[in-house]
Protein backbone atom coordinates (compact mmCIF):
# COMPACT_ATOMS: atom_id res chain seq x y z
CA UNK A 1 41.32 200.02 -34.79
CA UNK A 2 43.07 197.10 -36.66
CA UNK A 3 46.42 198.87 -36.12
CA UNK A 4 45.27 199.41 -32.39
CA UNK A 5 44.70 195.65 -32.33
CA UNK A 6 48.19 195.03 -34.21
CA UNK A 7 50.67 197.02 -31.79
CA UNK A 8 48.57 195.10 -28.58
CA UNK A 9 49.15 191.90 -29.81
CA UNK A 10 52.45 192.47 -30.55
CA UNK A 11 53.35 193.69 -27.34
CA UNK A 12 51.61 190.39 -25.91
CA UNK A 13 53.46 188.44 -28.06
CA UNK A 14 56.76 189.90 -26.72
CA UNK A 15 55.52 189.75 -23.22
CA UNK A 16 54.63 186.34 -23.51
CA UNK A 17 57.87 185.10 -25.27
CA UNK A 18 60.23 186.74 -23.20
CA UNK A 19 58.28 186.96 -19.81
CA UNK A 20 60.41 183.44 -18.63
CA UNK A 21 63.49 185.81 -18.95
CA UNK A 22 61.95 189.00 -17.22
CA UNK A 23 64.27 189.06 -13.99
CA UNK A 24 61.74 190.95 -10.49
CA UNK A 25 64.65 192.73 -8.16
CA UNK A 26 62.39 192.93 -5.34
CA UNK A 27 64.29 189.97 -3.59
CA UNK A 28 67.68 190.85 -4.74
CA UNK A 29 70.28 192.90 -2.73
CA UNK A 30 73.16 192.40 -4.57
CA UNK A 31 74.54 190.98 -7.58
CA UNK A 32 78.14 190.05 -7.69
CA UNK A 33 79.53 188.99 -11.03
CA UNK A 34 77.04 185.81 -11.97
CA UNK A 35 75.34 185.29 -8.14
CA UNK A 36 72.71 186.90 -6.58
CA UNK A 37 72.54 187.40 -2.93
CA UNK A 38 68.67 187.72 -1.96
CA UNK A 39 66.89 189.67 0.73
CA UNK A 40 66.39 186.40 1.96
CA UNK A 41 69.98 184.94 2.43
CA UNK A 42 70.88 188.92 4.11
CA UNK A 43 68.05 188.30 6.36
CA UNK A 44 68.84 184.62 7.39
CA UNK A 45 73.14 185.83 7.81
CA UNK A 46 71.73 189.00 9.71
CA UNK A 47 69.61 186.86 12.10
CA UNK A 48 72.46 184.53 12.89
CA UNK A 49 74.79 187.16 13.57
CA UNK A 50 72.71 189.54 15.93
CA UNK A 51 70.64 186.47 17.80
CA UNK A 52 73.16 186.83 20.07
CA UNK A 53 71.61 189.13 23.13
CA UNK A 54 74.66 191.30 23.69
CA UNK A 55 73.00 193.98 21.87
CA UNK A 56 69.64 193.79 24.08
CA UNK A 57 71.13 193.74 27.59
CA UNK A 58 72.89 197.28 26.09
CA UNK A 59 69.06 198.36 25.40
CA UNK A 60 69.75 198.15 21.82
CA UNK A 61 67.09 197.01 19.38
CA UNK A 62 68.71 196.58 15.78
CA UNK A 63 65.35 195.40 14.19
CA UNK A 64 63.21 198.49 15.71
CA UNK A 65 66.15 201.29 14.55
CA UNK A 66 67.67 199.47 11.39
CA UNK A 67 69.56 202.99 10.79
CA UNK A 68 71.09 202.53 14.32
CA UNK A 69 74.93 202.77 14.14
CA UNK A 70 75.24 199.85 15.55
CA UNK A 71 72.64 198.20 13.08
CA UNK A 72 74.28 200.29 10.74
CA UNK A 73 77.91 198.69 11.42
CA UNK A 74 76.28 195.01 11.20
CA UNK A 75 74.96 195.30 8.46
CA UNK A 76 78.13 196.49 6.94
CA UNK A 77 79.75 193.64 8.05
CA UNK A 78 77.23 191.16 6.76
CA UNK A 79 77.14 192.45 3.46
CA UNK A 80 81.23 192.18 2.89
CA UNK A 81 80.80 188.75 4.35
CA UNK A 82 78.12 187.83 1.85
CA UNK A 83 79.93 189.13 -0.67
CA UNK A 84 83.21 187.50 0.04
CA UNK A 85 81.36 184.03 0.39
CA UNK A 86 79.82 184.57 -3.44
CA UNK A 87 83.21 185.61 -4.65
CA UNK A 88 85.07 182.75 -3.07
CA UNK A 89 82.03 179.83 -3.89
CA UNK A 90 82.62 181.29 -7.30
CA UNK A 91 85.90 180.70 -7.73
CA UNK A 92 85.95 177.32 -5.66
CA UNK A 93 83.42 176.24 -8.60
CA UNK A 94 85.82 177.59 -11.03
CA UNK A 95 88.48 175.30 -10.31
CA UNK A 96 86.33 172.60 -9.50
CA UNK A 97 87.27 172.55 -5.37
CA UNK A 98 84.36 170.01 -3.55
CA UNK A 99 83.98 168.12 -0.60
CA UNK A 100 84.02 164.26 -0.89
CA UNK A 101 81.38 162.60 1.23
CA UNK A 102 84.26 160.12 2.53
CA UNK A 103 86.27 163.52 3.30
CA UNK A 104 83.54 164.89 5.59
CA UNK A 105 82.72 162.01 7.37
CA UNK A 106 86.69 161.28 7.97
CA UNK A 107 87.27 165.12 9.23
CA UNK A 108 83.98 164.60 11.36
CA UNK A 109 85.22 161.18 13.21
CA UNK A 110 88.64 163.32 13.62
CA UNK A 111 86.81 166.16 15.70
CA UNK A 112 84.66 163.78 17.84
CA UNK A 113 87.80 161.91 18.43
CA UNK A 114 89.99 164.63 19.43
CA UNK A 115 86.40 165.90 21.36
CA UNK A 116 87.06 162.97 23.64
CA UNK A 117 83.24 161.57 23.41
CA UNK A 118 80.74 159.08 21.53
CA UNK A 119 79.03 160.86 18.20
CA UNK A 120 75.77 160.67 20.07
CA UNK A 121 77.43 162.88 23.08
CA UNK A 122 78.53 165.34 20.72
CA UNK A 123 75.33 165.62 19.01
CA UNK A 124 74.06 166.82 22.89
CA UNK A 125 76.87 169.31 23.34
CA UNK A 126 76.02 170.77 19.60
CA UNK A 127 71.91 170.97 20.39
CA UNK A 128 72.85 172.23 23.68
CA UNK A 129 74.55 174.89 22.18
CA UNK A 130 71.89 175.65 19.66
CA UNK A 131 74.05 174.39 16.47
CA UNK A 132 71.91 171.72 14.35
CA UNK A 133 73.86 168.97 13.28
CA UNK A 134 72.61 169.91 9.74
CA UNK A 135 74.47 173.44 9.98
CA UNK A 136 77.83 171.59 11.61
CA UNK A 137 78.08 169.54 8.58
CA UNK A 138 77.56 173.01 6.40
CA UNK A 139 80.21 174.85 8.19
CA UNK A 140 82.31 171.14 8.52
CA UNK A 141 82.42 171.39 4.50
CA UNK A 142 82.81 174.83 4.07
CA UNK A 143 85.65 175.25 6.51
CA UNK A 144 87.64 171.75 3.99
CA UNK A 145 86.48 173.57 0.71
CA UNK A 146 88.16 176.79 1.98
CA UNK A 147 91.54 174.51 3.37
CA UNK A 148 91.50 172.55 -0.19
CA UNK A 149 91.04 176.02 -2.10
CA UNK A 150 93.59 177.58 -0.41
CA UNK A 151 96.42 175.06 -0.98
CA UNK A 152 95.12 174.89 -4.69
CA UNK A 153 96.34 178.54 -4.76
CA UNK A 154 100.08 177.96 -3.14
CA UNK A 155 100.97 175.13 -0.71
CA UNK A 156 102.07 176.50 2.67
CA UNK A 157 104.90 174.78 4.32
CA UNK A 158 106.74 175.69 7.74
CA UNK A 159 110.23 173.99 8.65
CA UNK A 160 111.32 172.99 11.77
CA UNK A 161 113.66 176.35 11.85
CA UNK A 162 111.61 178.89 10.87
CA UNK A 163 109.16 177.26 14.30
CA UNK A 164 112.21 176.93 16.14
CA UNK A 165 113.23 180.95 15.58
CA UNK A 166 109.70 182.19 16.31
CA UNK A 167 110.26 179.39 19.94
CA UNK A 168 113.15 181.69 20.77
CA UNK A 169 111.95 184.98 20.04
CA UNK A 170 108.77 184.60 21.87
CA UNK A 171 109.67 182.51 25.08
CA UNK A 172 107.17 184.27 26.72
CA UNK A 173 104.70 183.24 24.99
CA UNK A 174 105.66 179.49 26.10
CA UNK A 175 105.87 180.16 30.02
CA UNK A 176 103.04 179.03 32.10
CA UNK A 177 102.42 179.71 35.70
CA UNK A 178 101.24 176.92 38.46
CA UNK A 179 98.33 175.05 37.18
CA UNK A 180 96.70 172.43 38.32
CA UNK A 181 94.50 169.66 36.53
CA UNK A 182 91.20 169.20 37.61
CA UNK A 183 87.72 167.04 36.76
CA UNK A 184 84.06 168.56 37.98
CA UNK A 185 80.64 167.48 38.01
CA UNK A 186 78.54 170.45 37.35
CA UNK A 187 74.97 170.63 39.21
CA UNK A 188 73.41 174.03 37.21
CA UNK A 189 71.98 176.35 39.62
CA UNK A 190 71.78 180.11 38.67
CA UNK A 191 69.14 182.12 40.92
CA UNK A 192 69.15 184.99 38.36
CA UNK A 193 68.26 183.08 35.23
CA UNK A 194 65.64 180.79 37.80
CA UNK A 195 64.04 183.98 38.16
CA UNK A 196 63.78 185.11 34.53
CA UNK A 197 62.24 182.05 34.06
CA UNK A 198 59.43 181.92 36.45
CA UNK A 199 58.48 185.48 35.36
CA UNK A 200 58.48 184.12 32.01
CA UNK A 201 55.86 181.79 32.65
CA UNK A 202 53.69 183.39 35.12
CA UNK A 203 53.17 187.48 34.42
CA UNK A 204 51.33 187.67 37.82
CA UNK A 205 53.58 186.25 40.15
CA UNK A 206 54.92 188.16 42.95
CA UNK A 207 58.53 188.96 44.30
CA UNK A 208 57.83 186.74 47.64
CA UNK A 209 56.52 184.03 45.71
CA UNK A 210 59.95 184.13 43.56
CA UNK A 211 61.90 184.16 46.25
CA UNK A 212 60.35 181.06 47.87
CA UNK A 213 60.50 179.25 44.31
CA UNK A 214 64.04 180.28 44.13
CA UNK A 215 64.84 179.07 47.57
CA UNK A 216 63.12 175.84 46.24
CA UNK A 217 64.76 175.28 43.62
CA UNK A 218 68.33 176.30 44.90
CA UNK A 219 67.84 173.81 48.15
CA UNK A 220 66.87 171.03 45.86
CA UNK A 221 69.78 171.18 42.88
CA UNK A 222 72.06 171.73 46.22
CA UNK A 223 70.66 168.18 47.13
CA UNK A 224 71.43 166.52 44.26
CA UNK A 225 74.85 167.46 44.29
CA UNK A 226 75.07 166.33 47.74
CA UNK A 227 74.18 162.96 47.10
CA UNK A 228 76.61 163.45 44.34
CA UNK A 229 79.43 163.63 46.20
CA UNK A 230 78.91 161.48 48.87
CA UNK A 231 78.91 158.72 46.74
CA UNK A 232 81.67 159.46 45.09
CA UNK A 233 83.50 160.00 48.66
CA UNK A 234 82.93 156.18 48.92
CA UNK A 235 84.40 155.59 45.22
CA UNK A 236 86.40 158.13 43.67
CA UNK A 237 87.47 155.87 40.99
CA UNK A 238 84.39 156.29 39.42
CA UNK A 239 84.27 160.44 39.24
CA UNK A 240 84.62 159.88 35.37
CA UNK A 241 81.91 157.48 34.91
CA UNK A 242 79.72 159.69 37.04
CA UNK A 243 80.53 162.96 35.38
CA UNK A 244 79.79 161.46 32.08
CA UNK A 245 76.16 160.51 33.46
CA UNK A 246 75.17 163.55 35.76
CA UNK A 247 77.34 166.98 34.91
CA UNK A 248 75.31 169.71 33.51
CA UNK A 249 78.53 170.70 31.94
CA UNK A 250 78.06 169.38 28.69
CA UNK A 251 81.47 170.47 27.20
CA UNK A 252 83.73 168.77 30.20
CA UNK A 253 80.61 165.69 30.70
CA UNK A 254 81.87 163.75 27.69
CA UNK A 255 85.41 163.67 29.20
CA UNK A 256 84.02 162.33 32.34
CA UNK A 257 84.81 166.51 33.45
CA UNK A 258 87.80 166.40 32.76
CA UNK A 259 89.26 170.52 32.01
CA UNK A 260 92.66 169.74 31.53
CA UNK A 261 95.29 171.97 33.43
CA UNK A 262 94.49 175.40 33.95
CA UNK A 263 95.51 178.94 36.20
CA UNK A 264 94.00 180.24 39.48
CA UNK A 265 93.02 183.47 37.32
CA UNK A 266 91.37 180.84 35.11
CA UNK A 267 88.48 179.81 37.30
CA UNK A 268 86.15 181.90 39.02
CA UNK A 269 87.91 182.26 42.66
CA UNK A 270 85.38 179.82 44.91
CA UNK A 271 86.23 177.53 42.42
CA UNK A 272 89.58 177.72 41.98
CA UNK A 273 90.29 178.09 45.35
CA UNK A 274 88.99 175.05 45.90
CA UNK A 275 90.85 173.04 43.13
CA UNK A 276 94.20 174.62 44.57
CA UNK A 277 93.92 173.49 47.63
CA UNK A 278 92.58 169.89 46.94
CA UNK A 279 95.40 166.88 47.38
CA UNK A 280 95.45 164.84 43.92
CA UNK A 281 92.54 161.95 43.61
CA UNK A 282 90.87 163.25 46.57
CA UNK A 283 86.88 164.47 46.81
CA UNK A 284 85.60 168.31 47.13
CA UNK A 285 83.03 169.07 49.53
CA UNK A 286 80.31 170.72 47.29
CA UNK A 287 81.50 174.03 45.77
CA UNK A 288 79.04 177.11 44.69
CA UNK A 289 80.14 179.12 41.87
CA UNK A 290 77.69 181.33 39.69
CA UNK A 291 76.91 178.43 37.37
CA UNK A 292 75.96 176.52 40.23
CA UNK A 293 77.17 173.80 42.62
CA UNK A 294 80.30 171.77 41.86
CA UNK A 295 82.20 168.82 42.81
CA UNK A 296 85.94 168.67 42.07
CA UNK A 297 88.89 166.29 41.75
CA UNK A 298 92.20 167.49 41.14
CA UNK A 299 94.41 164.98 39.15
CA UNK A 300 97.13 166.50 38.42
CA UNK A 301 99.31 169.45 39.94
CA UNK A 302 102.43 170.99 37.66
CA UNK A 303 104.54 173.98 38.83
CA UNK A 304 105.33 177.18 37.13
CA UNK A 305 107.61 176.58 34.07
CA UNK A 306 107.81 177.02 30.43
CA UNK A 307 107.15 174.63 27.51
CA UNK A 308 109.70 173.18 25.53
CA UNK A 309 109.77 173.43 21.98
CA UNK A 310 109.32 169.41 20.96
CA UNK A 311 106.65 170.19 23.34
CA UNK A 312 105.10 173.14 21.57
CA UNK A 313 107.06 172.32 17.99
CA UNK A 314 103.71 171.15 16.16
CA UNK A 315 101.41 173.80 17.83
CA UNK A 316 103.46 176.64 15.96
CA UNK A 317 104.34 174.81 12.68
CA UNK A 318 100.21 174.68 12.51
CA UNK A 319 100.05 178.18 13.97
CA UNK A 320 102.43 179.70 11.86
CA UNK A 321 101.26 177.89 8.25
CA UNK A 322 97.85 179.00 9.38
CA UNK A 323 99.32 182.97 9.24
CA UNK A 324 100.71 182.32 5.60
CA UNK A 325 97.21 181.04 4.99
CA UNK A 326 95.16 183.92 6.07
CA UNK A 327 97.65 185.88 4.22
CA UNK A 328 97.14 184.10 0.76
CA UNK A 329 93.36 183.73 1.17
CA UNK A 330 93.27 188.00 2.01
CA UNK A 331 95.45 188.70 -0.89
CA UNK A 332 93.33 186.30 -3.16
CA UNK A 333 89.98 188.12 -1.50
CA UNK A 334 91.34 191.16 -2.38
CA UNK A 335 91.89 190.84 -6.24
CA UNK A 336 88.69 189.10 -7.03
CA UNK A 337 86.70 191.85 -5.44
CA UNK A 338 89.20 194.57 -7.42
CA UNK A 339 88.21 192.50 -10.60
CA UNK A 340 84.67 191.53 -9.35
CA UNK A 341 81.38 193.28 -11.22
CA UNK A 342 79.49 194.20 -8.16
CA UNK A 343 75.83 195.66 -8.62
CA UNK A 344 73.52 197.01 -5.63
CA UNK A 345 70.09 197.11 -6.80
CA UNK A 346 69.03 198.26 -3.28
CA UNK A 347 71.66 201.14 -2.57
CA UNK A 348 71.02 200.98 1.30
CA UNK A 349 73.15 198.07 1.07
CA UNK A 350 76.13 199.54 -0.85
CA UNK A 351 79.01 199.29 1.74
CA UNK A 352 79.97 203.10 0.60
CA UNK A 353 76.57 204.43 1.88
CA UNK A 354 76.39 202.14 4.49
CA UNK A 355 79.66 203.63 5.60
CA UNK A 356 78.62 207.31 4.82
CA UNK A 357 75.53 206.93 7.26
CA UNK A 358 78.06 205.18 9.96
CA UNK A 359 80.04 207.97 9.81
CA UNK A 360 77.03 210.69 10.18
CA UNK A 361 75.77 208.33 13.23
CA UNK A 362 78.51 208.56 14.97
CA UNK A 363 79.68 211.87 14.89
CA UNK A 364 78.20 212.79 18.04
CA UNK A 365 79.67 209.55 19.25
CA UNK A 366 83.74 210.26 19.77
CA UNK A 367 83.71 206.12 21.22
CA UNK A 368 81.74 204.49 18.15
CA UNK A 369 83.56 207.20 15.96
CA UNK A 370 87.32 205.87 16.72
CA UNK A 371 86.09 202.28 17.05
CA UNK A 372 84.76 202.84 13.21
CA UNK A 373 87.74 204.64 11.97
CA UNK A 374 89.94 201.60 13.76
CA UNK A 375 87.57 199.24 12.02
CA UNK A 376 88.67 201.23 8.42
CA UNK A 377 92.15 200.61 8.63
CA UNK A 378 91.97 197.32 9.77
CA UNK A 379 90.08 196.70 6.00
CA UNK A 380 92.64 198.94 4.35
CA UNK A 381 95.48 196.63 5.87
């Protein structure tokens, strides 16, 4: 009995002294080198990329079927992306690469700026668009931290000749065909998604009762823009001013609807039949488009033609230093995963038999099949 007693304490003595240092798994996915990405984090990364409802007007449920191909492929996809984002934050830490709070309110006046609007006008466009201004300022400093890591690993530099070769050996690439320039106040009216949303709220009703609430609501958005434009028939000058206050277009509102120059082939054809055939600084009558009714000024006509390059000189030193970029960050991703220590303590998650059960899904799919394959030796590029 006393060496009964013995061995149990001692095992409670060792449970007790190292218990703060026994590890549970059940929320962890994956380890990679000295970070842990949690069931948690997949989840969260999972949600944000599927909450999108391509995949339900397909009549595809990736929660219901999580060994769906197409689940199958996401989830493929999230896991290299979380592992690439511990990989890179690791590094970043490494050498000490962080976001001043000076930096990220500077780079955040620049996009507001260059948005055209007040800070309080972009804040509507981002809830609008159901982005927090919390997660803006995440991906804000995440998107420096990656610029600043990158040029800690080789600065990138274009010269005026190397932009001015790549000008001549894609002039097509510069041509544009007759545009015109054009500002619109936006009254939203879409019968279809008016619909969705009655039956949302009311099971019970029926399809002549929709169609009457429909009518309803169509006649009466149709209104406002009326009244709309006829007072702005009586002062154009102040289409801006107006557009600012009443568009439903939140994007083009805070530029008083202005949406720069653009192509017939652009614009949905009411609309940009319209616009074409407006004289400059002069009133639409009210337009109806899918989104709903419109009223349009054209400011500014320009004929087909082609860009020069001090025109376009800037646009592809950026675009081209942005190539060399991608190309340094890929070739930097690609030896810290060839020297990472990567353990799966959940093997549904290992990208190899993620990609073995892709492969068996699709089989009897010769469409998903080649799309996957394609998808392969894009990685392997």
């Amino acid at each position: 009995m006393n060496k009964l007693k013995a061995v149990m304490f001692a095992l409670m003595a060792m449970f007790v002294l190292t218990g703060c240092s026994i590890k549970n798994h059940d929320n962890d996915l994956i380890k990679v080198n000295d970070t842990v990405i949690t069931k948690s984090e997949y989840d969260n990364a999972y949600e944000s990329v599927t909450s999108n409802n391509m995949f339900a007007q397909m009549g595809i449920d990736l929660k219901k079927d999580p060994d769906n191909v197409f689940a199958l492929m996401m989830r493929d996809k999230v896991v290299s992306e979380l592992i690439v984002k511990a990989l890179l934050n690791e590094e970043m830490t490494k050498n000490k690469i962080s976001v001043s709070k000076e930096e990220l309110v500077n780079t955040e006046k620049e996009i507001i700026s260059r948005y055209g609007g007040t800070k309080e006008q972009f804040l509507q466009v981002l809830k609008q668009n159901g982005i927090t201004y919390e997660k803006f300022k995440q991906d804000l400093e995440e998107e420096i931290k990656m610029k600043k890591f990158v040029d800690s690993i080789a600065m990138v530099s274009v010269g005026e000749i190397e932009a001015k070769k790549y000008y001549n050996e894609n002039q097509d690439k510069f041509k544009y065909p007759k545009r015109v320039r054009a500002s619109h106040i936006l009254i939203s009216a879409n019968p279809e998604q008016y619909k969705i949303k009655l039956k949302n709220e009311n099971k019970n009703i029926s399809d002549s009762e929709i169609a009457e609430k429909v009518n309803e609501y169509m006649q009466a958005q149709l209104k406002v823009a009326k009244e709309i434009q006829a007072k702005l028939k009586k002062s154009p000058s102040s289409f801006a001013a107006v557009a600012k206050e009443k568009s439903q277009d939140s994007a083009s509102a805070v530029r008083g609807g202005d949406l720069g120059f653009f192509a017939k082939e652009e614009m949905v054809e009411a609309f940009a039949d319209k616009a074409f055939s407006l004289t400059p600084n002069t009133i639409s009558e009210v337009v109806q488009t899918p989104y709903g009714y419109h009223i349009i000024m054209v400011t500014d006509r320009q004929e087909a033609g082609t860009y020069s390059f001090e025109q376009t000189k800037k646009d592809i030193i950026n675009y081209l230093e942005s190539l060399d970029k991608v190309d340094i960050l890929k070739n930097k991703i690609e030896a810290l995963r060839k020297d990472a220590k990567i353990e799966y303590y959940d093997e549904n998650y290992n990208p190899e038999n993620i990609q073995k059960k892709i492969k068996e899904s699709a089989k009897n799919n010769p469409e998903i099949n080649n799309s996957f394959e394609n998808q392969n030796q894009q990685k392997k590029k």
